[in-house]
C-alpha atoms as a PDB file:
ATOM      1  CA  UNK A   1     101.368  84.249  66.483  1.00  0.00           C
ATOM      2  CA  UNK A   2     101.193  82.975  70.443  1.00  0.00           C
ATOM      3  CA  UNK A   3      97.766  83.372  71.162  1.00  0.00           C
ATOM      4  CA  UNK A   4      97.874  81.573  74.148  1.00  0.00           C
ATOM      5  CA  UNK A   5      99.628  81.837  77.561  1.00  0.00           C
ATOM      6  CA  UNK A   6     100.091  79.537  80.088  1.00  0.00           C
ATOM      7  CA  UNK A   7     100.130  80.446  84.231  1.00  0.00           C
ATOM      8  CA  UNK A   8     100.707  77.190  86.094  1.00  0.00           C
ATOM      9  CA  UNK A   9      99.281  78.742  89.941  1.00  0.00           C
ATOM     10  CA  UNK A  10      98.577  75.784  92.216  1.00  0.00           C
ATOM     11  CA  UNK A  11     101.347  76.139  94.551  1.00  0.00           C
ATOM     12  CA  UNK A  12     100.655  76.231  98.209  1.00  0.00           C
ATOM     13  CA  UNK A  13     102.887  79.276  98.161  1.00  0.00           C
ATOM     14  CA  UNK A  14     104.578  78.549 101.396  1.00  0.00           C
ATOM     15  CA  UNK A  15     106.946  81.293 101.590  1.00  0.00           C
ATOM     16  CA  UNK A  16     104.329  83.328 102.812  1.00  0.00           C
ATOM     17  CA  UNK A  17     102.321  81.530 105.556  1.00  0.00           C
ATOM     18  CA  UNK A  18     100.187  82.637 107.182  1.00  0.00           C
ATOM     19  CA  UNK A  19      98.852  84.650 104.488  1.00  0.00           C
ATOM     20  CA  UNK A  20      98.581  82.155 102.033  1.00  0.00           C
ATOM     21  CA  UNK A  21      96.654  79.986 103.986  1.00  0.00           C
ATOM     22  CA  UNK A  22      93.524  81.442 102.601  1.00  0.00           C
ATOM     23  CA  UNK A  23      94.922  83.501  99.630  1.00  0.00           C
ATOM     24  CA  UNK A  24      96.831  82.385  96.520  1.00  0.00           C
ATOM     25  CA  UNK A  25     100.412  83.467  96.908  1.00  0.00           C
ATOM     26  CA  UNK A  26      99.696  85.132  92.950  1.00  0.00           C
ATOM     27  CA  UNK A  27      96.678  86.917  94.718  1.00  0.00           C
ATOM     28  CA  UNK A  28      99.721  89.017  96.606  1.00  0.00           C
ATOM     29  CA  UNK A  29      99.852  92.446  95.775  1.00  0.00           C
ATOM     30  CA  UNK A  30     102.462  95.037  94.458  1.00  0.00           C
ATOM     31  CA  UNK A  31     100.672  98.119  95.389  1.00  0.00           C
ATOM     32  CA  UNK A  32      97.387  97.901  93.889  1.00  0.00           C
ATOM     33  CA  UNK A  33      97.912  94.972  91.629  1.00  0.00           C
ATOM     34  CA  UNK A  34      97.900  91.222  92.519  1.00  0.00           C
ATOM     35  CA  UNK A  35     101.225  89.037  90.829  1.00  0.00           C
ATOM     36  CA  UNK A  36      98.970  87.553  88.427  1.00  0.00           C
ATOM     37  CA  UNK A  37      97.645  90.353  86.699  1.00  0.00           C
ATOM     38  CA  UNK A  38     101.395  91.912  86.108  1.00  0.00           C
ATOM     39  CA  UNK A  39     102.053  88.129  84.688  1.00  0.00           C
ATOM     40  CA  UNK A  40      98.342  88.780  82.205  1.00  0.00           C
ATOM     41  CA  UNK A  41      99.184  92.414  81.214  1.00  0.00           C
ATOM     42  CA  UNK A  42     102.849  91.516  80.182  1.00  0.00           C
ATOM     43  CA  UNK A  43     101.239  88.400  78.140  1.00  0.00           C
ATOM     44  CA  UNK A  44      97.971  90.288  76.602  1.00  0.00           C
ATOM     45  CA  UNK A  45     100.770  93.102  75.459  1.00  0.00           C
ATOM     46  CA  UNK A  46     103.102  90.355  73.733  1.00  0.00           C
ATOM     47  CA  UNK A  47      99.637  89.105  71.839  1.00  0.00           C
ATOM     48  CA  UNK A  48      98.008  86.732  74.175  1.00  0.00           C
ATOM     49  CA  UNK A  49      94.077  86.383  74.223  1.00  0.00           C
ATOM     50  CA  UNK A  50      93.622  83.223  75.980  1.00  0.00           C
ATOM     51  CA  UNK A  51      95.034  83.055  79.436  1.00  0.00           C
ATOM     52  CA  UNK A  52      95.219  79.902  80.580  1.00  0.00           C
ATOM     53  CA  UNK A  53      95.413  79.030  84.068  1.00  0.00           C
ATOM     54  CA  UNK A  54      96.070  75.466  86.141  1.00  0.00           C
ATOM     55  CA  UNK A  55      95.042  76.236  89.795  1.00  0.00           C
ATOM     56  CA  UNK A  56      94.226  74.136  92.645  1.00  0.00           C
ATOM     57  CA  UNK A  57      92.350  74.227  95.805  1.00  0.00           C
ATOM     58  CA  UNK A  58      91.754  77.662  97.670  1.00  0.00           C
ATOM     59  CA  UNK A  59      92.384  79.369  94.016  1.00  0.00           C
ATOM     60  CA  UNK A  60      89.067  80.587  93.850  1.00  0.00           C
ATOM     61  CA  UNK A  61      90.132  84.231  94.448  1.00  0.00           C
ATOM     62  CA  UNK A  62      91.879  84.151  90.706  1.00  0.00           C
ATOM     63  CA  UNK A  63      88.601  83.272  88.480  1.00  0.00           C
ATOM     64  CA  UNK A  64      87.071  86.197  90.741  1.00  0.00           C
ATOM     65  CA  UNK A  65      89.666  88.431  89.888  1.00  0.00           C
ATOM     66  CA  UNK A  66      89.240  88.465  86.179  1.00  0.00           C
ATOM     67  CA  UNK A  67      85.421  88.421  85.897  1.00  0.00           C
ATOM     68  CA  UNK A  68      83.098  91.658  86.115  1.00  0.00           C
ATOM     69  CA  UNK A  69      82.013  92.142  90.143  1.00  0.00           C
ATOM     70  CA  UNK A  70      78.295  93.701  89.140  1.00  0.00           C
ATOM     71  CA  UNK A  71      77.951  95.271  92.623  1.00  0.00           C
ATOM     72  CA  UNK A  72      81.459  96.839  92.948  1.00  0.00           C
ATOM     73  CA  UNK A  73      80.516  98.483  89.569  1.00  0.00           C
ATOM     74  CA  UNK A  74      77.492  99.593  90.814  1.00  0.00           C
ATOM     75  CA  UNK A  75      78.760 100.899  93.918  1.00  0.00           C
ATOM     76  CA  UNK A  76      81.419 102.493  92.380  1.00  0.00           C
ATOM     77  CA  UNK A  77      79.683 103.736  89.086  1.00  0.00           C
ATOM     78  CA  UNK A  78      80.545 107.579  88.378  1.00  0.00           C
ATOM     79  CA  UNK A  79      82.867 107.877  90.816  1.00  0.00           C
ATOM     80  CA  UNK A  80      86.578 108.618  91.115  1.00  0.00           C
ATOM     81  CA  UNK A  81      87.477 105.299  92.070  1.00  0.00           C
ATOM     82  CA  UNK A  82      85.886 104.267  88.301  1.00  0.00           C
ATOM     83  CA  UNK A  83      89.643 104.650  86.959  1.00  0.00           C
ATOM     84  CA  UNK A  84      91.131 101.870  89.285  1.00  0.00           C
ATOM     85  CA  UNK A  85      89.298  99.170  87.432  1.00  0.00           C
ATOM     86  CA  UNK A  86      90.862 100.647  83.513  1.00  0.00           C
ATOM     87  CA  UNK A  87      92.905  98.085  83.482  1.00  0.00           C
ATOM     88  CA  UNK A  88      91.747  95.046  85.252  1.00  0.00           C
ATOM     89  CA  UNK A  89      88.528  96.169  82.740  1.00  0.00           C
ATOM     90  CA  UNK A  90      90.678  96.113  79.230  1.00  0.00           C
ATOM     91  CA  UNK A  91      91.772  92.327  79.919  1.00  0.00           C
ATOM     92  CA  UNK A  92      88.589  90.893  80.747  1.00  0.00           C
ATOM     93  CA  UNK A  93      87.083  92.468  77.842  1.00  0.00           C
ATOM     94  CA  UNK A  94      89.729  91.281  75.042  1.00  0.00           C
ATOM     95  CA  UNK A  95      90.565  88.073  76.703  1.00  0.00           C
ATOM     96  CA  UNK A  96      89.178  84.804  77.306  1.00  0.00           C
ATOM     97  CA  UNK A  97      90.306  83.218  80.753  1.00  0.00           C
ATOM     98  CA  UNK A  98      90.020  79.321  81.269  1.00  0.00           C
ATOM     99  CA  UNK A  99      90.901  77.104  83.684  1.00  0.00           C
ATOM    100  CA  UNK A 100      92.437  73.892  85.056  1.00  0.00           C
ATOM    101  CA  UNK A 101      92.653  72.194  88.494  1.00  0.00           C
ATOM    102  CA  UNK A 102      96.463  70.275  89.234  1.00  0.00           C
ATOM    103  CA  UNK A 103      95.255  68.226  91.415  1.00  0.00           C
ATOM    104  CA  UNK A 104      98.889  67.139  93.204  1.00  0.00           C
ATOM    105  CA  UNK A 105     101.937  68.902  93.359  1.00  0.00           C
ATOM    106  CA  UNK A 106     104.086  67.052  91.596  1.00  0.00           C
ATOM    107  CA  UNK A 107     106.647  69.972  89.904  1.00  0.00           C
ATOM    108  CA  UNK A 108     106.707  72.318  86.896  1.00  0.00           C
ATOM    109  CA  UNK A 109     106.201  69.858  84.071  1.00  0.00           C
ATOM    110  CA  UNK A 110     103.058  68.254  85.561  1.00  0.00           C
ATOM    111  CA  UNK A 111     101.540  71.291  85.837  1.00  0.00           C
ATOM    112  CA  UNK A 112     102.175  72.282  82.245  1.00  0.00           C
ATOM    113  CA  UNK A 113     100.914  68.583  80.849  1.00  0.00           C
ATOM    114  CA  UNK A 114      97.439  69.547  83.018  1.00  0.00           C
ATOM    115  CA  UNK A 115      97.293  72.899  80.623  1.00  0.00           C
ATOM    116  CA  UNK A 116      97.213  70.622  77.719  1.00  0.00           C
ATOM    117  CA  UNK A 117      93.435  70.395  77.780  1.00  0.00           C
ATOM    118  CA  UNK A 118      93.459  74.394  78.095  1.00  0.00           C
ATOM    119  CA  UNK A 119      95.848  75.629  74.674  1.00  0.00           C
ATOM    120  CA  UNK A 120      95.212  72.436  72.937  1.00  0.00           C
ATOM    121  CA  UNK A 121      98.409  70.683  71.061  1.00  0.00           C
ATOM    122  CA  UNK A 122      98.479  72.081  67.311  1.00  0.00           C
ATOM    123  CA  UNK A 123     100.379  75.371  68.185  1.00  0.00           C
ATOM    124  CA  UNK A 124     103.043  77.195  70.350  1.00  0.00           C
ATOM    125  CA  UNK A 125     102.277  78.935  74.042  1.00  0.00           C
ATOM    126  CA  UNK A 126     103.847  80.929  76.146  1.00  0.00           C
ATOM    127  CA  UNK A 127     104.103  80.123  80.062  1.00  0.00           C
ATOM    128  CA  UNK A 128     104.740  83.173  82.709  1.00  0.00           C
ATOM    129  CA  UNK A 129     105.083  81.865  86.494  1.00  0.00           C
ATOM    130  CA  UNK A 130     103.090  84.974  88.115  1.00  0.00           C
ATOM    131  CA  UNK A 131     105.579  85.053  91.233  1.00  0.00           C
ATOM    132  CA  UNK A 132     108.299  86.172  88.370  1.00  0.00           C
ATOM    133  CA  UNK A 133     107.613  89.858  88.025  1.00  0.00           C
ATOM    134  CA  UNK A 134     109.585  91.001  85.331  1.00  0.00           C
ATOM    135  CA  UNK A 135     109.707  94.583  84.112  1.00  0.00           C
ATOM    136  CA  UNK A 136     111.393  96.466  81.102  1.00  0.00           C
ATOM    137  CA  UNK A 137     111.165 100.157  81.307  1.00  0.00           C
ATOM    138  CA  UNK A 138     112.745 101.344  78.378  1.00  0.00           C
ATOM    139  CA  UNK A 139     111.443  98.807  75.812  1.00  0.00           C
ATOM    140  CA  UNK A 140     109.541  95.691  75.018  1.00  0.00           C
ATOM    141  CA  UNK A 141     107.996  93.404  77.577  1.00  0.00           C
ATOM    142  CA  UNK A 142     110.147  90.037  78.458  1.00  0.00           C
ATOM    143  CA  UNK A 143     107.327  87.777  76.618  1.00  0.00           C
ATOM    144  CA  UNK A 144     107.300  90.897  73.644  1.00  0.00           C
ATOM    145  CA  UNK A 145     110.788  90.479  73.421  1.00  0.00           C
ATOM    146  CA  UNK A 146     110.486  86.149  73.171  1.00  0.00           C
ATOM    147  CA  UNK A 147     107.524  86.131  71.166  1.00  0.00           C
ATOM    148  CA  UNK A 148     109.703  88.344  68.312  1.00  0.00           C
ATOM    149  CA  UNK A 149     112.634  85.563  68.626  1.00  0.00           C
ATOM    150  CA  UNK A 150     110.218  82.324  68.476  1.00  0.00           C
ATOM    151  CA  UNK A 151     108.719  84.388  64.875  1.00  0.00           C
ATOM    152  CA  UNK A 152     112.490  84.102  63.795  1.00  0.00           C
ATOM    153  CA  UNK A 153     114.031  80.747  65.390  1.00  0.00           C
ATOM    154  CA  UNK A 154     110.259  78.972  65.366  1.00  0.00           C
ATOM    155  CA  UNK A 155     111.572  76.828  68.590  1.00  0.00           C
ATOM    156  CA  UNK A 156     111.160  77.121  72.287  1.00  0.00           C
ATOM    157  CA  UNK A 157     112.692  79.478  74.209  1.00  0.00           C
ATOM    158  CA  UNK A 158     113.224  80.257  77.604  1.00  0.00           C
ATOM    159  CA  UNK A 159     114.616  83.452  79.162  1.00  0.00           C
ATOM    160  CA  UNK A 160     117.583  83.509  81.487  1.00  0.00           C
ATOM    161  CA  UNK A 161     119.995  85.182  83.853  1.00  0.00           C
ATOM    162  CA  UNK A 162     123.250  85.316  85.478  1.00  0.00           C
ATOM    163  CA  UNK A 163     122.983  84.866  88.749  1.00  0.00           C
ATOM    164  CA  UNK A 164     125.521  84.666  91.601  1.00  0.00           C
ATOM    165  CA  UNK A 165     127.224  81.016  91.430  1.00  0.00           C
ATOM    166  CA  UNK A 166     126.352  80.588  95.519  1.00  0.00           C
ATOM    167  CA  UNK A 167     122.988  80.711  94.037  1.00  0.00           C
ATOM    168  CA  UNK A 168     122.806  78.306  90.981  1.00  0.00           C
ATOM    169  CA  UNK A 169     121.303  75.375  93.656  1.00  0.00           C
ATOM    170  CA  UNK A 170     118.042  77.521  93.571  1.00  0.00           C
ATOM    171  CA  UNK A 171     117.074  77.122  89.451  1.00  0.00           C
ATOM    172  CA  UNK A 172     117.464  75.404  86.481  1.00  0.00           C
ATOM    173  CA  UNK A 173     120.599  76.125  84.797  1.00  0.00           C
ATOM    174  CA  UNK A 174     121.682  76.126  81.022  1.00  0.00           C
ATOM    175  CA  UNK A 175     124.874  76.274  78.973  1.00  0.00           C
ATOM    176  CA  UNK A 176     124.903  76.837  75.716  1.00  0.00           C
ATOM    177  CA  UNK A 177     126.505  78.306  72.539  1.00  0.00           C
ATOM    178  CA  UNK A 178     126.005  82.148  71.921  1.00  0.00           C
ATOM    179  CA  UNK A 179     124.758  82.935  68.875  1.00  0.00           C
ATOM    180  CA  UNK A 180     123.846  86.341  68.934  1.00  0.00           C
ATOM    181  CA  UNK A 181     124.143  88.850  71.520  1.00  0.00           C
ATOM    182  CA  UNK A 182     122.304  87.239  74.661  1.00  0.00           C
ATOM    183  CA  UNK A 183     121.198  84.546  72.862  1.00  0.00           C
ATOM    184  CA  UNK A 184     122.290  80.723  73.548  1.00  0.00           C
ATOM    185  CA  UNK A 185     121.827  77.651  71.894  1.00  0.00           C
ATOM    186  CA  UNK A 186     121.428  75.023  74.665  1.00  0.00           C
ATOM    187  CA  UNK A 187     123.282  72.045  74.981  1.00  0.00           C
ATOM    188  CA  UNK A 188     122.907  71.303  78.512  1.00  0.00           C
ATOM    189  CA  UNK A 189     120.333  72.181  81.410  1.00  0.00           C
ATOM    190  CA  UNK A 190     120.330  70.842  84.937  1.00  0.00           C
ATOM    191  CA  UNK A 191     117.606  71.267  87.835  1.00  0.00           C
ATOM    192  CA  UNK A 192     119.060  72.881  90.807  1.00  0.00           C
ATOM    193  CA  UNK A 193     122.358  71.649  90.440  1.00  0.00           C
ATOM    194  CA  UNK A 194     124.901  71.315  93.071  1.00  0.00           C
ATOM    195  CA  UNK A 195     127.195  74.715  93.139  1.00  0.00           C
ATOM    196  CA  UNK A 196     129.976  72.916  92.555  1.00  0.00           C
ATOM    197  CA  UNK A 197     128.733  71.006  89.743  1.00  0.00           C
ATOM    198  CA  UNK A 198     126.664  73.916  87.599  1.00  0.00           C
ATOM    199  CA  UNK A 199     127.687  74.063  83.559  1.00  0.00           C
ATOM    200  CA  UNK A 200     126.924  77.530  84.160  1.00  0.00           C
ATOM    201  CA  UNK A 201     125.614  80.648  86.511  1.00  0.00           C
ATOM    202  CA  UNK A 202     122.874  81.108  83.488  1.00  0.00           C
ATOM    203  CA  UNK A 203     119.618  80.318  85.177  1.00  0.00           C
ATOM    204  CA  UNK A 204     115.928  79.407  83.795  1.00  0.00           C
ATOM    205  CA  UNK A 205     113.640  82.482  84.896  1.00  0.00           C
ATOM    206  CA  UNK A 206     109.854  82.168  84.901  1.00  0.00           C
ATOM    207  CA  UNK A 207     109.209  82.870  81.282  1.00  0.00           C
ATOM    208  CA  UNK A 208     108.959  80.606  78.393  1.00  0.00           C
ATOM    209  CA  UNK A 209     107.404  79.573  74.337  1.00  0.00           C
ATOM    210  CA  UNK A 210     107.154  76.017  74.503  1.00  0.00           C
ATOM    211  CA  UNK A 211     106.661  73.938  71.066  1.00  0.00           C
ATOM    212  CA  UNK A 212     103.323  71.797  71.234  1.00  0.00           C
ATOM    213  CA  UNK A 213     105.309  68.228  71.019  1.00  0.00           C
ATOM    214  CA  UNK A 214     106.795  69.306  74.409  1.00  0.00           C
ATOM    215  CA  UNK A 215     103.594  67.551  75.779  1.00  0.00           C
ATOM    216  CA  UNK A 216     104.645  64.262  74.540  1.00  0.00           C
ATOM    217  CA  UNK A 217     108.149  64.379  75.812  1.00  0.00           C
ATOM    218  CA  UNK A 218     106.894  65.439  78.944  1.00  0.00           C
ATOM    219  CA  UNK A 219     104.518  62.348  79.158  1.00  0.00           C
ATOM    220  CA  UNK A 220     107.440  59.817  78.568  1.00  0.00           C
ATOM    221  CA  UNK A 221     109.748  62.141  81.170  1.00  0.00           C
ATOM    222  CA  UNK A 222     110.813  60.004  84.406  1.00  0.00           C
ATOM    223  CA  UNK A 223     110.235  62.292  87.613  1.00  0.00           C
ATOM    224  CA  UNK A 224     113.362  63.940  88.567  1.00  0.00           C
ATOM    225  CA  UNK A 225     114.777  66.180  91.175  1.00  0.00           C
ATOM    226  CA  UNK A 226     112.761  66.195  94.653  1.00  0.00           C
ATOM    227  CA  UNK A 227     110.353  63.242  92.604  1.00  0.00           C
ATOM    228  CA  UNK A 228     108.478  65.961  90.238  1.00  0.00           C
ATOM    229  CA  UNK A 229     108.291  66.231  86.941  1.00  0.00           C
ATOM    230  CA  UNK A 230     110.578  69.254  85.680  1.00  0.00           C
ATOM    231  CA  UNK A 231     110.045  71.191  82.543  1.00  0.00           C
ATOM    232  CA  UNK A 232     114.069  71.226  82.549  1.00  0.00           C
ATOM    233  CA  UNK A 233     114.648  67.138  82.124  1.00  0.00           C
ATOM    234  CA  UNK A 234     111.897  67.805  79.168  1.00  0.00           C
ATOM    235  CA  UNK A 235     113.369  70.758  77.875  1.00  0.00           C
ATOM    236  CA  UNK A 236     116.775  69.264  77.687  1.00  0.00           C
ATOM    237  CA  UNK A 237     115.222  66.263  75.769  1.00  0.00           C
ATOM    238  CA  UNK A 238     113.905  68.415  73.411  1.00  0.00           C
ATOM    239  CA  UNK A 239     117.195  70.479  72.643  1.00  0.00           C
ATOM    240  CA  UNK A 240     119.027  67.164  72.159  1.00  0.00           C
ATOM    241  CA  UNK A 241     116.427  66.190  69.297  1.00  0.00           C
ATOM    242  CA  UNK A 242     116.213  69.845  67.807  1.00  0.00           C
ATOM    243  CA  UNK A 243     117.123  73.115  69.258  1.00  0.00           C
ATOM    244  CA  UNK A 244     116.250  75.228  72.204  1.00  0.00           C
ATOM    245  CA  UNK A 245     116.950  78.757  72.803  1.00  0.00           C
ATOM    246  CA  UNK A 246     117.856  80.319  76.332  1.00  0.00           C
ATOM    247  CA  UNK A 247     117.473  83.795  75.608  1.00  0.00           C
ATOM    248  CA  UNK A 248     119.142  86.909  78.368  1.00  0.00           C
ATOM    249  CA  UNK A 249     116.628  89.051  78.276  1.00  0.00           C
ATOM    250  CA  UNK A 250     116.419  92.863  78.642  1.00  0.00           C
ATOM    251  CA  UNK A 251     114.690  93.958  81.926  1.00  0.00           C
ATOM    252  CA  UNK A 252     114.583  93.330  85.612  1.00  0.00           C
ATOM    253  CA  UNK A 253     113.027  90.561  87.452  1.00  0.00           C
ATOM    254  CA  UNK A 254     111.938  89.790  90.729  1.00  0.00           C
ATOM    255  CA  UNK A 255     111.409  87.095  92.667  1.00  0.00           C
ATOM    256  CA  UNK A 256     108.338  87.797  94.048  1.00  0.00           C
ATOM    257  CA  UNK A 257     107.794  84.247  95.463  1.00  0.00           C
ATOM    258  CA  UNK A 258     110.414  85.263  98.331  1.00  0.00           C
ATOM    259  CA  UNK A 259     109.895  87.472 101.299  1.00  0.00           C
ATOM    260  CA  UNK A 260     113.282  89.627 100.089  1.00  0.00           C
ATOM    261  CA  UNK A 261     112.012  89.684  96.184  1.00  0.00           C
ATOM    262  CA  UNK A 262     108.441  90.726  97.204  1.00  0.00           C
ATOM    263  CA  UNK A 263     109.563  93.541  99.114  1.00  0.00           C
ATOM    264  CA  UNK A 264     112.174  94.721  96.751  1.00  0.00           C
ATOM    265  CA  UNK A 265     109.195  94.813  93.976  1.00  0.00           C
ATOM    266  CA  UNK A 266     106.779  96.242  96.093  1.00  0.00           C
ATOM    267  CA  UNK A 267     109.409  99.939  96.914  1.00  0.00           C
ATOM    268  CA  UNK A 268     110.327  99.369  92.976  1.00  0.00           C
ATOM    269  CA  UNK A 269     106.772 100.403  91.653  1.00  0.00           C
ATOM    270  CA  UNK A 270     106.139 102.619  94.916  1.00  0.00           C
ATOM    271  CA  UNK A 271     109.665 104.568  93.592  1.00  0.00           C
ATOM    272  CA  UNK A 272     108.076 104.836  90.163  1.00  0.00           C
ATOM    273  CA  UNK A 273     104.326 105.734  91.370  1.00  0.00           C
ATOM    274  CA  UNK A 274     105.972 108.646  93.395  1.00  0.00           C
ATOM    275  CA  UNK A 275     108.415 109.510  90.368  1.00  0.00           C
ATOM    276  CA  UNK A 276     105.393 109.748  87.888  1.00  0.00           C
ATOM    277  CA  UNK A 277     103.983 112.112  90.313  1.00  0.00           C
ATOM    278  CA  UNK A 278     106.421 114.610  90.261  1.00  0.00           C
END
């Protein structure tokens, strides 16, 4: 039913200068994998066959990523190292990848609007920020798991956490009514709140379904915190005219867009890789 996914990935990636100078901070590995293609595989496993990408300048890396290198292959044809492209391999053959330049920075909502050209306005998509890694051992992806609850609630969703309340000043936060386990409808959402002012310690995560009129609400949305446009003053619109679900969803995430989150990712999988060789 969501066909389509959504990777805003213009960011200047900051955090991690100097090495994003000249690489996309989505380009960053964990082990042998760049952000962005954990971010594709959990999409293409949730249903997703167009992956839809807003990038900016110095992005080129990205479109190279997920396109067929003719000399690697050639190089590397009937070799061992064959294997290491399986993957990579599978998503460029079963999906299509477009893409989008945002040409300013000018927050989460703006970025989204650019991708309307990409998924089009007549059905729902999903949107994964890469720098999110989010993982689920013992089940269902995160955007598996929110694709199943948009078939049965047909609104958008957004997954959340509980996160220490020193800490709600860093995301969006929600509150809400529970109305099944780990499941909220939302009343109220604020951008990076002041800690003493939070509804909540439930905070927005990088993975959402977004409705197709969220375009038009985010058209008529005044900029808001820091000047940008946020998703979160449009989402909130949109719960007060219908409903919005924050879902807590089952899995671990990392935030891979800080130095302590990338590293903590990075011994994660290197703990499993060893594990599975045992």
């Amino acid at each position: 039913m969501i066909k389509r996914c959504l990777f805003p990935a213009a960011g200047y990636g900051t955090r991690f200068l100097p090495v994003t100078k000249a690489m996309p901070k989505e380009m960053l590995p964990i082990l042998t994998k760049p952000l962005i293609q954990y971010g594709v595989e959990e999409a293409y496993e949730a249903g997703c066959i167009i992956m839809a990408t807003i990038t900016g300048r110095g992005k080129r890396a990205i479109t190279d990523h997920f396109d067929i290198s003719y000399e690697l292959e050639h190089q590397i044809k009937g070799s061992d190292k064959e294997e290491l492209l399986v993957e990579i391999r599978t998503l460029i053959k079963n999906c299509t990848f477009t893409y989008t330049r945002q040409n300013e920075m000018k927050g989460l909502g703006d970025a989204i609007l650019k991708g309307r050209v990409l998924v089009g306005d007549s059905a729902p998509f999903a949107v994964i920020l890469a720098d999110d890694l989010c993982v689920n051992p013992d089940g269902d992806g995160v955007m598996t798991q929110m694709v199943k609850l948009y078939e049965k609630y047909r609104c958008s969703i957004v997954a959340i956490m509980e996160v220490p309340h020193d800490q709600v000043n860093k995301y969006g936060i929600i509150a809400g009514r529970e109305v099944e386990n780990g499941l909220y409808i939302i009343d109220d959402m604020v951008e990076k709140p002041d800690i003493d002012k939070a509804p909540s310690n439930l905070a927005i995560i990088g993975r959402y379904i977004l409705t197709p009129d969220i375009f038009k609400i985010i058209e008529n949305t005044p900029a808001g915190k820091n000047g940008e446009l946020q998703i979160t003053d449009a989402l909130l619109t949109q719960a007060k005219k219908g409903m919005v679900l924050g879902y807590k969803f089952q899995g671990k995430r990392f935030d891979c867009g800080s130095l302590d989150g990338f590293v903590e990712a990075t011994n994660y999988f290197y703990k499993n890789l060893q594990e599975s060789k045992k």
